[in-house]
Protein backbone atom coordinates (compact mmCIF):
# COMPACT_ATOMS: atom_id res chain seq x y z
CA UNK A 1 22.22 -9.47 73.60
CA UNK A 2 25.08 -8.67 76.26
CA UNK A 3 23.62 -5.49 76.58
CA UNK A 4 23.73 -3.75 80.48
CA UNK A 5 20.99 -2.03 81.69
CA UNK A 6 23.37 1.59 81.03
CA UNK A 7 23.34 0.73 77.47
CA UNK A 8 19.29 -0.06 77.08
CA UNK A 9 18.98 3.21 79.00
CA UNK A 10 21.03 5.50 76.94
CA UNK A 11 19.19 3.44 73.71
CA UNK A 12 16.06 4.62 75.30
CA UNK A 13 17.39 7.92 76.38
CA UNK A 14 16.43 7.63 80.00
CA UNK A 15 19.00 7.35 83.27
CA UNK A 16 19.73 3.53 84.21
CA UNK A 17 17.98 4.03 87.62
CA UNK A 18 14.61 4.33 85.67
CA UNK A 19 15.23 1.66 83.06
CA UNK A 20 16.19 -0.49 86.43
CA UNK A 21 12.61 0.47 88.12
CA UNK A 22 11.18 -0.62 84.51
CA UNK A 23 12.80 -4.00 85.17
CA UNK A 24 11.98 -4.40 88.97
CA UNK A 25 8.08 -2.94 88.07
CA UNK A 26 8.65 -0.17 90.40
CA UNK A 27 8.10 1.99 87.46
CA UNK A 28 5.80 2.28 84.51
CA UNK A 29 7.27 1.67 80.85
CA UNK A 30 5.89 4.67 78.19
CA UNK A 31 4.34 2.70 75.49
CA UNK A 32 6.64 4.74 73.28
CA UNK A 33 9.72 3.11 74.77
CA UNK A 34 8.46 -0.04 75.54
CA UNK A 35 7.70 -0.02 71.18
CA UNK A 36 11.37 0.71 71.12
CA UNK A 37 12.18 -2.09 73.21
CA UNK A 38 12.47 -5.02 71.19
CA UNK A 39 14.40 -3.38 68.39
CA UNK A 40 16.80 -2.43 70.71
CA UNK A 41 17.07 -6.21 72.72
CA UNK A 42 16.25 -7.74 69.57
CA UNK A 43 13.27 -9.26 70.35
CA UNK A 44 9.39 -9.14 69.85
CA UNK A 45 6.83 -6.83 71.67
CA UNK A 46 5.21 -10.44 73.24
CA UNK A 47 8.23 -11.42 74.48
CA UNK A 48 8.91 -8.72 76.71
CA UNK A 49 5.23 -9.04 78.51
CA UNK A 50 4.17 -11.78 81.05
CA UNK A 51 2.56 -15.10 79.76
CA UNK A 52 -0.08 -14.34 81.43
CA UNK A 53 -1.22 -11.18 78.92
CA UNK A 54 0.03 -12.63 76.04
CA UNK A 55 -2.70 -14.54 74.29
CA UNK A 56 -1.80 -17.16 71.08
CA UNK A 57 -3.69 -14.88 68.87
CA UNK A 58 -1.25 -12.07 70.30
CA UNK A 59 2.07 -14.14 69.71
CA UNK A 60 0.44 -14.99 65.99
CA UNK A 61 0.21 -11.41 65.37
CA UNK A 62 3.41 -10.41 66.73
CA UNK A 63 5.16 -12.76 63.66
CA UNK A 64 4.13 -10.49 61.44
CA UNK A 65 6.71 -8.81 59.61
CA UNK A 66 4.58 -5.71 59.10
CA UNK A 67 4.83 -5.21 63.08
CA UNK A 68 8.53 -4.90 62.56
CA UNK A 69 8.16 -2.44 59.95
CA UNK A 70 6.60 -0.31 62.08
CA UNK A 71 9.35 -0.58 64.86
CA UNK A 72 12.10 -0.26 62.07
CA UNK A 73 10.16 3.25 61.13
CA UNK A 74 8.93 4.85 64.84
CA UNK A 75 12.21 6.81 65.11
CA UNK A 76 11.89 8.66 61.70
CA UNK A 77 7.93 9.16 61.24
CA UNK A 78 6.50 12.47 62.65
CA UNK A 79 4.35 12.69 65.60
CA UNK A 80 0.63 12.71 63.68
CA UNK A 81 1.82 8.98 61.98
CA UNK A 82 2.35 7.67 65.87
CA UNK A 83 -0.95 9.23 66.85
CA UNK A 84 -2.63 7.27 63.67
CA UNK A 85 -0.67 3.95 64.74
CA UNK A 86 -1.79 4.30 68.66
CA UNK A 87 -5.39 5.21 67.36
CA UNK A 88 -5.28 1.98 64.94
CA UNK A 89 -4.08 0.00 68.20
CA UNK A 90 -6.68 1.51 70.31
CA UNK A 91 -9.46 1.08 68.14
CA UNK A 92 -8.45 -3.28 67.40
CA UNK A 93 -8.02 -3.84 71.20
CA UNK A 94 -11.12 -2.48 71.70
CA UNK A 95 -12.82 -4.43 69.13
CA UNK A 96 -10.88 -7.57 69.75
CA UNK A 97 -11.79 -7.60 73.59
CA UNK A 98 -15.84 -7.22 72.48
């Protein structure tokens, strides 16, 4: 995307020293940012994680377009709508895993 690290960080509102410790895995990524992420690289949520966590049925269900509707809406929906979306995701990935 020709994007520098200063630009991702001020996308994700954070300084570029801790989007840098995102990159290097000296720090942890909020799962509110790292939703951000793609949108902002233009990219999909699977691309961003190792191979080794990403499952086909993962990559499958990252095609979906409703997945980017969801992105394309997490800046302007209130914070009870994110709770119901991380409860949703919470509540598959425990039943997937069974």
């Amino acid at each position: 995307m020709g994007l520098t690290q200063a630009d991702v960080a001020r996308a994700l509102n954070c300084s570029q020293q801790a989007y840098n410790g995102y990159e290097t895995l000296k720090r942890e990524m909020s799962v509110p940012d790292l939703i951000k992420l793609p949108a902002i690289l233009g990219c999909r949520i699977t691309d961003l994680l190792p191979d080794e966590v990403v499952t086909e049925y993962d990559r499958q269900r990252a095609a979906d377009p409703r997945l980017q509707e969801i992105i394309d809406w997490w800046e302007i929906i209130d914070d009870a709508a994110r709770e119901q979306v991380y409860d949703s995701a919470r509540f598959m990935t425990k039943k997937h895993r069974r």
